[in-house]
Structures are given as C-alpha cells and as structure tokens.
PDB file of N, CA and C in Angstrom:
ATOM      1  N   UNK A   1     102.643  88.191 133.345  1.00  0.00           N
ATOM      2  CA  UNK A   1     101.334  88.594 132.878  1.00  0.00           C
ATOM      3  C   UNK A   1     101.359  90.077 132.536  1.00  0.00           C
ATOM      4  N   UNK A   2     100.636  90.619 131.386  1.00  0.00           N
ATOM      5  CA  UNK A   2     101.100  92.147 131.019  1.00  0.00           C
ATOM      6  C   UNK A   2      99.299  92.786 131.257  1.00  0.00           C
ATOM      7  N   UNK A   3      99.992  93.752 131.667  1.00  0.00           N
ATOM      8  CA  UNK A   3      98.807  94.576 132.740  1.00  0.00           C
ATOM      9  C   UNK A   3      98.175  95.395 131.112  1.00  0.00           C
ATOM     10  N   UNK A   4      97.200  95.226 131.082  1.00  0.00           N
ATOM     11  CA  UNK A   4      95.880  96.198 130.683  1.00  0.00           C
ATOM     12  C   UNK A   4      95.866  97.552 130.819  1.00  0.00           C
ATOM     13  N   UNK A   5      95.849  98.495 130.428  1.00  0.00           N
ATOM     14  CA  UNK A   5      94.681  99.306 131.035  1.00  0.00           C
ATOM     15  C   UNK A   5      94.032  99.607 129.945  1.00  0.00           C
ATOM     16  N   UNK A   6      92.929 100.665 130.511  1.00  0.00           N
ATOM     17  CA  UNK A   6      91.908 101.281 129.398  1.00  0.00           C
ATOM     18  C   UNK A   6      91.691 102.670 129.161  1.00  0.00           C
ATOM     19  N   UNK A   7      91.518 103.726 128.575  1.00  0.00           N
ATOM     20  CA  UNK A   7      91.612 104.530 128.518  1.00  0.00           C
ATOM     21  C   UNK A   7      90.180 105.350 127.701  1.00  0.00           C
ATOM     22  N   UNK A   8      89.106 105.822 128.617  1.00  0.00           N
ATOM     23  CA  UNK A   8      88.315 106.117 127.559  1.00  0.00           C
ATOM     24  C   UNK A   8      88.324 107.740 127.159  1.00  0.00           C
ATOM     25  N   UNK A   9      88.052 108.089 125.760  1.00  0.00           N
ATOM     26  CA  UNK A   9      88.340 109.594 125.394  1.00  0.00           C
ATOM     27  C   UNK A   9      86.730 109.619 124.370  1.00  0.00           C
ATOM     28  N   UNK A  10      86.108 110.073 125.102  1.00  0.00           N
ATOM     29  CA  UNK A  10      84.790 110.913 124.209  1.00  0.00           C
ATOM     30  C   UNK A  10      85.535 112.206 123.639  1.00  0.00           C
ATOM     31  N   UNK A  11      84.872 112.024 122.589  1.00  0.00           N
ATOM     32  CA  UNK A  11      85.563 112.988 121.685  1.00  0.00           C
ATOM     33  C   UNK A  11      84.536 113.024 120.472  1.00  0.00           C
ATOM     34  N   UNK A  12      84.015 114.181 119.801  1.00  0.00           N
ATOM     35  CA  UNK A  12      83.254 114.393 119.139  1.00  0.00           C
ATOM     36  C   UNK A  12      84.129 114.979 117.542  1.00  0.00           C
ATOM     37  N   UNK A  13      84.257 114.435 116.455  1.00  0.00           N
ATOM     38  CA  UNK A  13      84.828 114.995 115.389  1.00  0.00           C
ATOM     39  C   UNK A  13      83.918 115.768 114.795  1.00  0.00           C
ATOM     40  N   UNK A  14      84.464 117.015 114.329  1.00  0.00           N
ATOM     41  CA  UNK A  14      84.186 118.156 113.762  1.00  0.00           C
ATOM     42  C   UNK A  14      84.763 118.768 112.413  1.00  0.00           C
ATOM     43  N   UNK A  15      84.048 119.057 111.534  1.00  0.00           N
ATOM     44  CA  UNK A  15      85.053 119.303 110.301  1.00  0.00           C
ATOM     45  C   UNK A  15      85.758 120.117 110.709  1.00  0.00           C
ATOM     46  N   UNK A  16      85.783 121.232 111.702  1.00  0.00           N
ATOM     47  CA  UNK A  16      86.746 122.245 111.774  1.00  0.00           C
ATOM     48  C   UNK A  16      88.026 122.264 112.926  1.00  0.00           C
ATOM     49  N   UNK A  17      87.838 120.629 113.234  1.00  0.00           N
ATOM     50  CA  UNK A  17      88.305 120.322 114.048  1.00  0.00           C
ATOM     51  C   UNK A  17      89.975 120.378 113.489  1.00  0.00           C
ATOM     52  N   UNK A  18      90.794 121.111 114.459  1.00  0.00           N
ATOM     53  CA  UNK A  18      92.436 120.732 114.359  1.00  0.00           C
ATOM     54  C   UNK A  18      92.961 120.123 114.263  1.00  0.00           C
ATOM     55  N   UNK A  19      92.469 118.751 114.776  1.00  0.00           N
ATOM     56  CA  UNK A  19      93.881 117.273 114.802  1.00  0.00           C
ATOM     57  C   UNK A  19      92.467 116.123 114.077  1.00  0.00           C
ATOM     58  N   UNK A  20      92.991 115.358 113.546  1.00  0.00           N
ATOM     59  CA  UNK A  20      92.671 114.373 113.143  1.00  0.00           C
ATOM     60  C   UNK A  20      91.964 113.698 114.428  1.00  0.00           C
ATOM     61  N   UNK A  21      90.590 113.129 113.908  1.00  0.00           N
ATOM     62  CA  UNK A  21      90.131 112.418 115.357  1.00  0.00           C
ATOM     63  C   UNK A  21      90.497 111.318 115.734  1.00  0.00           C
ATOM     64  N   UNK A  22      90.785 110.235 115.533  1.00  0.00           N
ATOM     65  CA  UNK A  22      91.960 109.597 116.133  1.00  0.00           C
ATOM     66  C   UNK A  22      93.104 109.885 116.564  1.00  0.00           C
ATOM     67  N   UNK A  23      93.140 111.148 116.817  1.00  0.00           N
ATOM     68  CA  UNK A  23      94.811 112.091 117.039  1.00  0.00           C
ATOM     69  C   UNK A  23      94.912 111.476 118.487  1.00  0.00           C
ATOM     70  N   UNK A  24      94.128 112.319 119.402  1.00  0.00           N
ATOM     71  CA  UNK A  24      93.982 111.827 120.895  1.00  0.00           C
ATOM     72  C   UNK A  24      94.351 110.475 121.503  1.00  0.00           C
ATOM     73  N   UNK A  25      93.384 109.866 121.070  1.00  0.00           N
ATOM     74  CA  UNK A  25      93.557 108.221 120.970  1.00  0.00           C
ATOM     75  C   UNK A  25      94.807 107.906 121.364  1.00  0.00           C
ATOM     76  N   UNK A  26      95.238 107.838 120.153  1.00  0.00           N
ATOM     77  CA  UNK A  26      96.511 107.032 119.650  1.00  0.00           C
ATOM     78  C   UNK A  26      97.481 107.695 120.570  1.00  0.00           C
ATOM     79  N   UNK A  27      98.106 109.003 120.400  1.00  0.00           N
ATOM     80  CA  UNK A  27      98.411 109.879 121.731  1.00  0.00           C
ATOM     81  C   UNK A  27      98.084 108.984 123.238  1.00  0.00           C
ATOM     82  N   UNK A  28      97.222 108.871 123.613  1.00  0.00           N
ATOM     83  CA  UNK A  28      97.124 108.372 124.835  1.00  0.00           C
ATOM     84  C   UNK A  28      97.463 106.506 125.210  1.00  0.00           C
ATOM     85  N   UNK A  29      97.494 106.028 123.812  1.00  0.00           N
ATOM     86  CA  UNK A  29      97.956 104.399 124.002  1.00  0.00           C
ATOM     87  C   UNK A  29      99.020 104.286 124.744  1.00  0.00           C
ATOM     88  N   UNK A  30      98.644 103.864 125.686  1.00  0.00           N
ATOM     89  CA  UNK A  30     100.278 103.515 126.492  1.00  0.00           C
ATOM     90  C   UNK A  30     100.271 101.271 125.946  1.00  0.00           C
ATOM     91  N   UNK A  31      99.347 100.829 125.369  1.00  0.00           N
ATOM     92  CA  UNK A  31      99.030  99.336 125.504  1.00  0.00           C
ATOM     93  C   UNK A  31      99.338  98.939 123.922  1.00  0.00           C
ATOM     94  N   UNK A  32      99.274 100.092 123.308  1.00  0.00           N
ATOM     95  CA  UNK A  32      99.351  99.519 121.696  1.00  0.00           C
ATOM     96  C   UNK A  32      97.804  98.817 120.982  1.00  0.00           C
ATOM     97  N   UNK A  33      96.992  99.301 121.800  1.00  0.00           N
ATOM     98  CA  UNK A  33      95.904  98.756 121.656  1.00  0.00           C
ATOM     99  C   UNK A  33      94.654  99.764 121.578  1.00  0.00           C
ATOM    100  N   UNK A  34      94.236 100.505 120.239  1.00  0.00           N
ATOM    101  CA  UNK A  34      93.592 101.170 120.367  1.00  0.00           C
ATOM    102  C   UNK A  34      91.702 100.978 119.695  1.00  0.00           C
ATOM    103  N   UNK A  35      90.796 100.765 120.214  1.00  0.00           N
ATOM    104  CA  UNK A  35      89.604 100.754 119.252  1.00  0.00           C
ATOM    105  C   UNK A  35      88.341 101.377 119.813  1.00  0.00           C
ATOM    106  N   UNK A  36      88.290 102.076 118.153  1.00  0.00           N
ATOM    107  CA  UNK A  36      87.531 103.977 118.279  1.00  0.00           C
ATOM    108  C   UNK A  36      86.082 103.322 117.579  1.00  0.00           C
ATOM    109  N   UNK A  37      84.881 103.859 118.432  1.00  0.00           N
ATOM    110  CA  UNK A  37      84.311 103.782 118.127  1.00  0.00           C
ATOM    111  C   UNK A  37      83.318 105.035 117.292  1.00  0.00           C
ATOM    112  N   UNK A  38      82.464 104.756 115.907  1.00  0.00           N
ATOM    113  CA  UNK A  38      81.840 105.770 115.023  1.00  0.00           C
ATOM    114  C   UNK A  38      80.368 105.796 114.790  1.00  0.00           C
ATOM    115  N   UNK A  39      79.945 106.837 114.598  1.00  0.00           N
ATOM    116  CA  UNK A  39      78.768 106.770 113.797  1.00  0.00           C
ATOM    117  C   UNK A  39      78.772 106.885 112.614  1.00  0.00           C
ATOM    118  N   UNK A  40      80.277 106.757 111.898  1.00  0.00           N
ATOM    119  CA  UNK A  40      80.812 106.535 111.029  1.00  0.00           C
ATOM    120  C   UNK A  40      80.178 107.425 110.006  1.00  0.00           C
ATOM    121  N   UNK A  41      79.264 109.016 110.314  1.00  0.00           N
ATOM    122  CA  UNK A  41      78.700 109.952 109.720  1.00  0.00           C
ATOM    123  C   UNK A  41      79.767 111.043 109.335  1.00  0.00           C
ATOM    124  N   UNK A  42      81.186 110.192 108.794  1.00  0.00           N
ATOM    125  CA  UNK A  42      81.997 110.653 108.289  1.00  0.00           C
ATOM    126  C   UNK A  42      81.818 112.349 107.403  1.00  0.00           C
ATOM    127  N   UNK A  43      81.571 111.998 106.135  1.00  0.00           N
ATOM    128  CA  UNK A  43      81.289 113.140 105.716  1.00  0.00           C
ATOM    129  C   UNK A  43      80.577 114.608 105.774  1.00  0.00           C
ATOM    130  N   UNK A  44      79.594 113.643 106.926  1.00  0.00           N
ATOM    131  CA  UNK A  44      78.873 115.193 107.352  1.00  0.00           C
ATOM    132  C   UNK A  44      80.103 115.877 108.722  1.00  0.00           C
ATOM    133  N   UNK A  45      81.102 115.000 108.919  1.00  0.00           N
ATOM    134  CA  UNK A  45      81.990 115.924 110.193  1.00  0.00           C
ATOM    135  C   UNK A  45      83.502 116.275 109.384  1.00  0.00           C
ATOM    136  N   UNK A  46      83.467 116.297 107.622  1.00  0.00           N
ATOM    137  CA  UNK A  46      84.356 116.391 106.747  1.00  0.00           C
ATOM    138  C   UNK A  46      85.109 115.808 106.871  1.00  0.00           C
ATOM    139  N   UNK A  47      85.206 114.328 107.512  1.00  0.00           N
ATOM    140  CA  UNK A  47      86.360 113.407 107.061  1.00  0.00           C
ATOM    141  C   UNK A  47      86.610 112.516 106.116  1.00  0.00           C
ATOM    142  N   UNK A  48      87.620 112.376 105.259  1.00  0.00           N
ATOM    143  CA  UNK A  48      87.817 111.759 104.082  1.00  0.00           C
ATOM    144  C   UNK A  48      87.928 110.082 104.396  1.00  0.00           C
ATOM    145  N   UNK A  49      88.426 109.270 103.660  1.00  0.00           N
ATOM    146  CA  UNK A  49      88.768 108.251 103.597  1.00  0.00           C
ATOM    147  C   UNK A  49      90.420 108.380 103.969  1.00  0.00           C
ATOM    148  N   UNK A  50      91.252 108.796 103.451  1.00  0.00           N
ATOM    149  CA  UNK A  50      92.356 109.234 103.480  1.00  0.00           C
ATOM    150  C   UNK A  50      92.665 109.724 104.953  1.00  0.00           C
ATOM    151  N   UNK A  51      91.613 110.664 105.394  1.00  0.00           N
ATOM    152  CA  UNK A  51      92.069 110.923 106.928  1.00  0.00           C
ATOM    153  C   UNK A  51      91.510 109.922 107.585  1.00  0.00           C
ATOM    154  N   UNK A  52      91.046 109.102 107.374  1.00  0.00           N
ATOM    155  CA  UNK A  52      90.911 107.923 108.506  1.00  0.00           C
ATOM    156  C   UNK A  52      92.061 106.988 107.978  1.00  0.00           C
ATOM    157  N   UNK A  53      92.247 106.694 106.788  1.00  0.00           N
ATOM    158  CA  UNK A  53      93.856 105.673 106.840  1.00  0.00           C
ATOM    159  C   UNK A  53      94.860 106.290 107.638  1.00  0.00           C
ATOM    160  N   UNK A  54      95.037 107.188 107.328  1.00  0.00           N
ATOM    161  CA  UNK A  54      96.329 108.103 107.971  1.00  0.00           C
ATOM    162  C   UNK A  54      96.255 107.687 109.379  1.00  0.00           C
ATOM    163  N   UNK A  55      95.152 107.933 110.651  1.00  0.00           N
ATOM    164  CA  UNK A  55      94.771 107.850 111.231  1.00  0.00           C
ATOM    165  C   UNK A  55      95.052 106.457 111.782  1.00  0.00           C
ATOM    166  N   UNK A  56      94.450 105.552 111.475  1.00  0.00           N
ATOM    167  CA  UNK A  56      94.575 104.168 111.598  1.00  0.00           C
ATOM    168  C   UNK A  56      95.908 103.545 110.810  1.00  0.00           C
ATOM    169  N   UNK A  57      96.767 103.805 110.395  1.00  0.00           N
ATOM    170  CA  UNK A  57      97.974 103.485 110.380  1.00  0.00           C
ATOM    171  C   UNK A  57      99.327 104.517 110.730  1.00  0.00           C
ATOM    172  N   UNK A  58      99.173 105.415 110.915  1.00  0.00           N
ATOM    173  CA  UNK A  58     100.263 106.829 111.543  1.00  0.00           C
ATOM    174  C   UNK A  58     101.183 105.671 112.338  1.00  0.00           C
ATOM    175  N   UNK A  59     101.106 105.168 113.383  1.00  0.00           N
ATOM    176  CA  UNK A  59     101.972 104.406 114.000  1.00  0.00           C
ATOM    177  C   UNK A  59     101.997 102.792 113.735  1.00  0.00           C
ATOM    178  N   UNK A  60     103.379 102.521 113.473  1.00  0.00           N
ATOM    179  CA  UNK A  60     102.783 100.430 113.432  1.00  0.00           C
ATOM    180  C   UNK A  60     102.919  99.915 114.417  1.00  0.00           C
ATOM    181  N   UNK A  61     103.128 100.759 115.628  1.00  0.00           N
ATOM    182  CA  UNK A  61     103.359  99.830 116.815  1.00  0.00           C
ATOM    183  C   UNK A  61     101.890  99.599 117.379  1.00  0.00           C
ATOM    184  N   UNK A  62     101.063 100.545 117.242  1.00  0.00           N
ATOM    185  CA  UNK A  62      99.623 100.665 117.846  1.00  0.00           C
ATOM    186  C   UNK A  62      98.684 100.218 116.949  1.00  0.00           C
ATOM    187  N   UNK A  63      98.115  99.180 117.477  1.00  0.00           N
ATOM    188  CA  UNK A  63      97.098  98.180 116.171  1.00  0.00           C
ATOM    189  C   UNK A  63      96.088  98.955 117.090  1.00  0.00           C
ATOM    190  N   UNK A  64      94.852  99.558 115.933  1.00  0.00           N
ATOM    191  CA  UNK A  64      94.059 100.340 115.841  1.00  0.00           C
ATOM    192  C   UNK A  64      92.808  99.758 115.411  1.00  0.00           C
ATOM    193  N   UNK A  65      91.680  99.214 115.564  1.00  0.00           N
ATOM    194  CA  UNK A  65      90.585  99.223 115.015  1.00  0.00           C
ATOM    195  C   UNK A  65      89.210 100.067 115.159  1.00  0.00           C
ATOM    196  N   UNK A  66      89.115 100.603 113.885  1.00  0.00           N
ATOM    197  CA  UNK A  66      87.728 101.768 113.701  1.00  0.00           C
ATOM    198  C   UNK A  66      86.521 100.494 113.738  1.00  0.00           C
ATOM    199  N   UNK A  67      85.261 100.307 114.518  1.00  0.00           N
ATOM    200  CA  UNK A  67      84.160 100.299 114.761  1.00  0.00           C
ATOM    201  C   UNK A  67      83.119 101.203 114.302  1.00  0.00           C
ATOM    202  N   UNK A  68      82.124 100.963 113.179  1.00  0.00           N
ATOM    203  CA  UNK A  68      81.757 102.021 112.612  1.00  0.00           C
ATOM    204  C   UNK A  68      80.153 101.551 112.775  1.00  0.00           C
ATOM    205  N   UNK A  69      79.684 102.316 113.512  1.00  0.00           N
ATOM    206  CA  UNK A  69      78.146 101.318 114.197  1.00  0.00           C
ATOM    207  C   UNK A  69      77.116 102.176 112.934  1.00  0.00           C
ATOM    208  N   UNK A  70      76.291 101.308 112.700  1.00  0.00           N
ATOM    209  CA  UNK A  70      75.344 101.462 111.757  1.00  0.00           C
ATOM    210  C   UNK A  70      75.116 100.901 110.815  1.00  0.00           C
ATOM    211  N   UNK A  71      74.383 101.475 110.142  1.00  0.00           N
ATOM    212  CA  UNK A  71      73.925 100.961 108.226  1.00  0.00           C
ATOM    213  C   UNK A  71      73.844 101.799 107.697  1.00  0.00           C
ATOM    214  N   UNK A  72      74.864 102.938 107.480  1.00  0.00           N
ATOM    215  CA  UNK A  72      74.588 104.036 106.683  1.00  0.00           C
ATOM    216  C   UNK A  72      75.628 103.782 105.236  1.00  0.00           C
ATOM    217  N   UNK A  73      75.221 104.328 104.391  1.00  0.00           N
ATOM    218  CA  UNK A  73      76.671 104.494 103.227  1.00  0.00           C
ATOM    219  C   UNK A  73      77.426 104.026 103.555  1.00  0.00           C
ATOM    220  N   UNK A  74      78.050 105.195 104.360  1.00  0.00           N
ATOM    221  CA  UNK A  74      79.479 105.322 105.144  1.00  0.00           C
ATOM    222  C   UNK A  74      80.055 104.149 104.918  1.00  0.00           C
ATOM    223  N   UNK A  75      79.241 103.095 106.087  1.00  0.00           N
ATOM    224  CA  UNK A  75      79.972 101.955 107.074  1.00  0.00           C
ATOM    225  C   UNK A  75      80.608 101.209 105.738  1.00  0.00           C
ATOM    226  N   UNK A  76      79.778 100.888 104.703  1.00  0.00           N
ATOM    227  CA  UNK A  76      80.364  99.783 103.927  1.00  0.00           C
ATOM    228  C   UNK A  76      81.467  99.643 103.309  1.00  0.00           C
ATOM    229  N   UNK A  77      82.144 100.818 102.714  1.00  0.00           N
ATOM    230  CA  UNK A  77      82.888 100.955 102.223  1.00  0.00           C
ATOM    231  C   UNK A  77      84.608 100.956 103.515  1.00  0.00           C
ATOM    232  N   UNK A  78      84.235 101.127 104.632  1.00  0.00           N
ATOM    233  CA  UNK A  78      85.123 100.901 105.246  1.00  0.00           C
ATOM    234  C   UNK A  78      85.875  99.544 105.189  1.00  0.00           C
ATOM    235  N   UNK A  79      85.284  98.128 105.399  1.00  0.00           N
ATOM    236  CA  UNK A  79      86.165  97.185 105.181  1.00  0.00           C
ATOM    237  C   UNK A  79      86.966  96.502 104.301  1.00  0.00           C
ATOM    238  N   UNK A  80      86.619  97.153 103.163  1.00  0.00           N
ATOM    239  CA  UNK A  80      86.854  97.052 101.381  1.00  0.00           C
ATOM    240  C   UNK A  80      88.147  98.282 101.996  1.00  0.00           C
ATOM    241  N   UNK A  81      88.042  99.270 102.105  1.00  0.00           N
ATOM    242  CA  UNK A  81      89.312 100.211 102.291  1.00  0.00           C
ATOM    243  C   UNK A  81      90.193  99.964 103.244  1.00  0.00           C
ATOM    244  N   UNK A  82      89.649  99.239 104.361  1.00  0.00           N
ATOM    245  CA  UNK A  82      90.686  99.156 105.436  1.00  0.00           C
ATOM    246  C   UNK A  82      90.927  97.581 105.850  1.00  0.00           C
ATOM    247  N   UNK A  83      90.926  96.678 105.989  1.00  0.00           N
ATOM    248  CA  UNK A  83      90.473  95.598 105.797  1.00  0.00           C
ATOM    249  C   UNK A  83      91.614  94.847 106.969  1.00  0.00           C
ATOM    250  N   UNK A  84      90.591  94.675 107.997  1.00  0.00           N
ATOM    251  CA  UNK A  84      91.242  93.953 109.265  1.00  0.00           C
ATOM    252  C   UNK A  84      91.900  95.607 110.246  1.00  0.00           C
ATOM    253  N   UNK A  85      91.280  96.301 109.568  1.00  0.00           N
ATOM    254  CA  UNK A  85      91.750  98.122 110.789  1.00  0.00           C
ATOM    255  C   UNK A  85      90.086  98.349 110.668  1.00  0.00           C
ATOM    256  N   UNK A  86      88.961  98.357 110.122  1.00  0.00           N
ATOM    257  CA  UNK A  86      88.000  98.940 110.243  1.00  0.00           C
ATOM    258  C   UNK A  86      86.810  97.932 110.153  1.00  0.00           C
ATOM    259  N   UNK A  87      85.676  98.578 111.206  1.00  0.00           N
ATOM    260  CA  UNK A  87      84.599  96.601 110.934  1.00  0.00           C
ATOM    261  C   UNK A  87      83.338  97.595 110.775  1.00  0.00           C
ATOM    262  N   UNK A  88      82.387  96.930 110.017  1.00  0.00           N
ATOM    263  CA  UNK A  88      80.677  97.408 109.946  1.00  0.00           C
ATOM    264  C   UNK A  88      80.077  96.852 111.396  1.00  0.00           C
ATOM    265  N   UNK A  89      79.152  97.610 112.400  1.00  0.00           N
ATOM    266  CA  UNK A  89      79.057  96.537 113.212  1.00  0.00           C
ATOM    267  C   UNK A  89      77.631  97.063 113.194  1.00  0.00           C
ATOM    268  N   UNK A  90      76.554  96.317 112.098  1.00  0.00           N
ATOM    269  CA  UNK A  90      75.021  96.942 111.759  1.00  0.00           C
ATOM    270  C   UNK A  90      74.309  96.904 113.111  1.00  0.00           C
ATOM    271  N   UNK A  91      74.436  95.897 114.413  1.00  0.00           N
ATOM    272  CA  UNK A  91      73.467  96.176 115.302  1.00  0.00           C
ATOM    273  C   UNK A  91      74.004  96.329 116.572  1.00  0.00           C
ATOM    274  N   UNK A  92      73.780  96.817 117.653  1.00  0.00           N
ATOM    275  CA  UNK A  92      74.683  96.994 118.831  1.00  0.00           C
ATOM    276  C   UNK A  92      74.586  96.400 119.252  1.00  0.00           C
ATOM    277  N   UNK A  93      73.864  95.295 119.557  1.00  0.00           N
ATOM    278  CA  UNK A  93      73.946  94.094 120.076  1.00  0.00           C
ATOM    279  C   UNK A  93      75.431  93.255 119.587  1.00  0.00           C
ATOM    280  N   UNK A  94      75.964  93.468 118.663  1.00  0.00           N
ATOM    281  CA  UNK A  94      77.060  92.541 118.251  1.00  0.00           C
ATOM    282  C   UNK A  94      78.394  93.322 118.119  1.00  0.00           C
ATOM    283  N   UNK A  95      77.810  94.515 119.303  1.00  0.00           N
ATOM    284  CA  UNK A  95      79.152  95.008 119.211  1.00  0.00           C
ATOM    285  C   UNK A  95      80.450  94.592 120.491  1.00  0.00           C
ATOM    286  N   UNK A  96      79.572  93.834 121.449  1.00  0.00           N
ATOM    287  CA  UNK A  96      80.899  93.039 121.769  1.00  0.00           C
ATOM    288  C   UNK A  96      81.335  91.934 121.195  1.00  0.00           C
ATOM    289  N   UNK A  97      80.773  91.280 120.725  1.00  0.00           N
ATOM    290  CA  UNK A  97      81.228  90.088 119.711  1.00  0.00           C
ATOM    291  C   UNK A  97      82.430  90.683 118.956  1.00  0.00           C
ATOM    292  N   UNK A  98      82.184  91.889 118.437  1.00  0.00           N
ATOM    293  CA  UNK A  98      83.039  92.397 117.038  1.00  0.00           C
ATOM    294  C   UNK A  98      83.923  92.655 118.644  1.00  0.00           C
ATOM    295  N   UNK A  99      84.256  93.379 119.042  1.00  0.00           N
ATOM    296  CA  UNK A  99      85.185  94.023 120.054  1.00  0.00           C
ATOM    297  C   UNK A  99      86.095  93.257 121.002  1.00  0.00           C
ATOM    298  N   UNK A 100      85.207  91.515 120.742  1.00  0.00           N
ATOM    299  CA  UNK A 100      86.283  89.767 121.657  1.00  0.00           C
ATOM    300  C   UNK A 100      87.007  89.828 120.318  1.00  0.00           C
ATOM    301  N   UNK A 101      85.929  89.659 119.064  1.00  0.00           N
ATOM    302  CA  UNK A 101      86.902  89.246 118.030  1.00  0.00           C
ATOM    303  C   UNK A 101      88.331  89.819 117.618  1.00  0.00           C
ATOM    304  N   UNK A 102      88.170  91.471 117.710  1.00  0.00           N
ATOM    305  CA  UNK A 102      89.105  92.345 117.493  1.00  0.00           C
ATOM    306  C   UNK A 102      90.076  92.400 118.180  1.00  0.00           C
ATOM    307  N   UNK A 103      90.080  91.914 119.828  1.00  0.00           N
ATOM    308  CA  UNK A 103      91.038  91.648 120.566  1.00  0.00           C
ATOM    309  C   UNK A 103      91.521  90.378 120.574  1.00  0.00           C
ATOM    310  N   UNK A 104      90.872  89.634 120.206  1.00  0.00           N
ATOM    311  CA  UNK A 104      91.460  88.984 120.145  1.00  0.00           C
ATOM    312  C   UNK A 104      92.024  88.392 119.000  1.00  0.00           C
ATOM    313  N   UNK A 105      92.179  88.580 117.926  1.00  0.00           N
ATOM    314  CA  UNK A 105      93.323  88.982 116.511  1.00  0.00           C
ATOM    315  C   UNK A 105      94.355  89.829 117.330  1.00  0.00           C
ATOM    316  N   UNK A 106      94.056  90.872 117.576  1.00  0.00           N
ATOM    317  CA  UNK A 106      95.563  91.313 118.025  1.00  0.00           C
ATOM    318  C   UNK A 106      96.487  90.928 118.771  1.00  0.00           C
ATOM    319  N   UNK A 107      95.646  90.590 119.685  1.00  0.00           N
ATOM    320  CA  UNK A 107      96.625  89.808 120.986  1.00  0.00           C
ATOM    321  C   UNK A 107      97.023  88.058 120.049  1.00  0.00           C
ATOM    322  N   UNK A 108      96.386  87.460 119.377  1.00  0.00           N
ATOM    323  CA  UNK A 108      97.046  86.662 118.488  1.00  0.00           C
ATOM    324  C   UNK A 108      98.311  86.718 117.991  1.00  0.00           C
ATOM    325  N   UNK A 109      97.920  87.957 117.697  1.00  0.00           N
ATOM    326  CA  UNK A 109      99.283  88.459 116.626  1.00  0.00           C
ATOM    327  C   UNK A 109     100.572  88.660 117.294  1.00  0.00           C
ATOM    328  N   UNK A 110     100.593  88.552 118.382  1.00  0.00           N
ATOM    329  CA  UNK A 110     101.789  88.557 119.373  1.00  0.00           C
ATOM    330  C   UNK A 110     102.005  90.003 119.613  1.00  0.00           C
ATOM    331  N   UNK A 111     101.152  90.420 120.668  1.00  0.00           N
ATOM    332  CA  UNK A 111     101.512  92.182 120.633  1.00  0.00           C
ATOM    333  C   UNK A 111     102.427  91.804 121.590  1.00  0.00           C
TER     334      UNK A 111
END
C-alpha cells in the first residue's frame, strides 16, 4: 500500500514575485501529486498563460492540476489551454467533486 501524504503551502502570487507560483509546490512533492488551488485573478498578479504551462508541466514525473475557482474571464480559457492539467470549478460546493475526480484520473493512470 503506498503512503500519502499532504502538504499544504499558502502562498499568495504576486507580479513581483521571484519564482513562478507553482515553484514551491512542485519543490515540495515528495507523492508526484500536486493540486494548486486559484482565484485564477491571473493577470491582475501578472501571470501569463505561458507561466502557468511552464509551471504545470516543468516536471513529467509530478501530475499537477490547477483548480481555478470562479467565473471570471480568467477561468475559461484555462481548459481549452491546458486540458486535463487545469479545471473551471464555478461553485465551491463542487470543489470536492472536481478534486475525487482529479485524483482519481491520476491514480488511474498508474502513478
């Protein structure tokens, strides 16, 4: 049986921020199992599209999924760009639903 753990990192992204905000994260996966949650108010903390791919694929050993809570702009365009790494999740109520589903695709996938 392969042991779990969890690791939580509050972390606030900042445009003037130094490392990519998923930097930490991924850094701290010891499980290969990483999923970041957003207010997905991307552009107002100057992150591109580009720095979140980078981000969510930098390593292939660590399956990554971005959670991007809301209904803003932002969210929509995430699953069209990232598609099976990034989810819209419009109400919080269905954000464990999205978060069984997400684990469980990965662990499918034979991690």
């Amino acid at each position: 049986m392969r042991s779990l753990s969890l690791h939580v990192v509050p972390r606030a992204a900042r445009a003037d921020s130094a490392s990519p905000p998923l930097a930490l994260p991924l850094a701290l996966a010891d499980d290969y199992i990483v999923i970041a949650l957003s207010d997905a108010n991307f552009e107002r903390y100057g992150i591109t599209k580009d720095d979140i791919r980078r981000s969510l694929t930098r390593n292939p050993k660590v399956h990554v999924a971005l959670l991007a809570i809301g209904e803003g702009a932002e969210t929509t365009w995430l699953p069209q760009v990232l598609p099976g790494k990034a989810f819209t999740v419009r109400q919080t109520g269905d954000l464990s639903r999205t978060i069984r589903t997400v684990l469980s695709a990965t662990l499918d996938k034979g991690l």
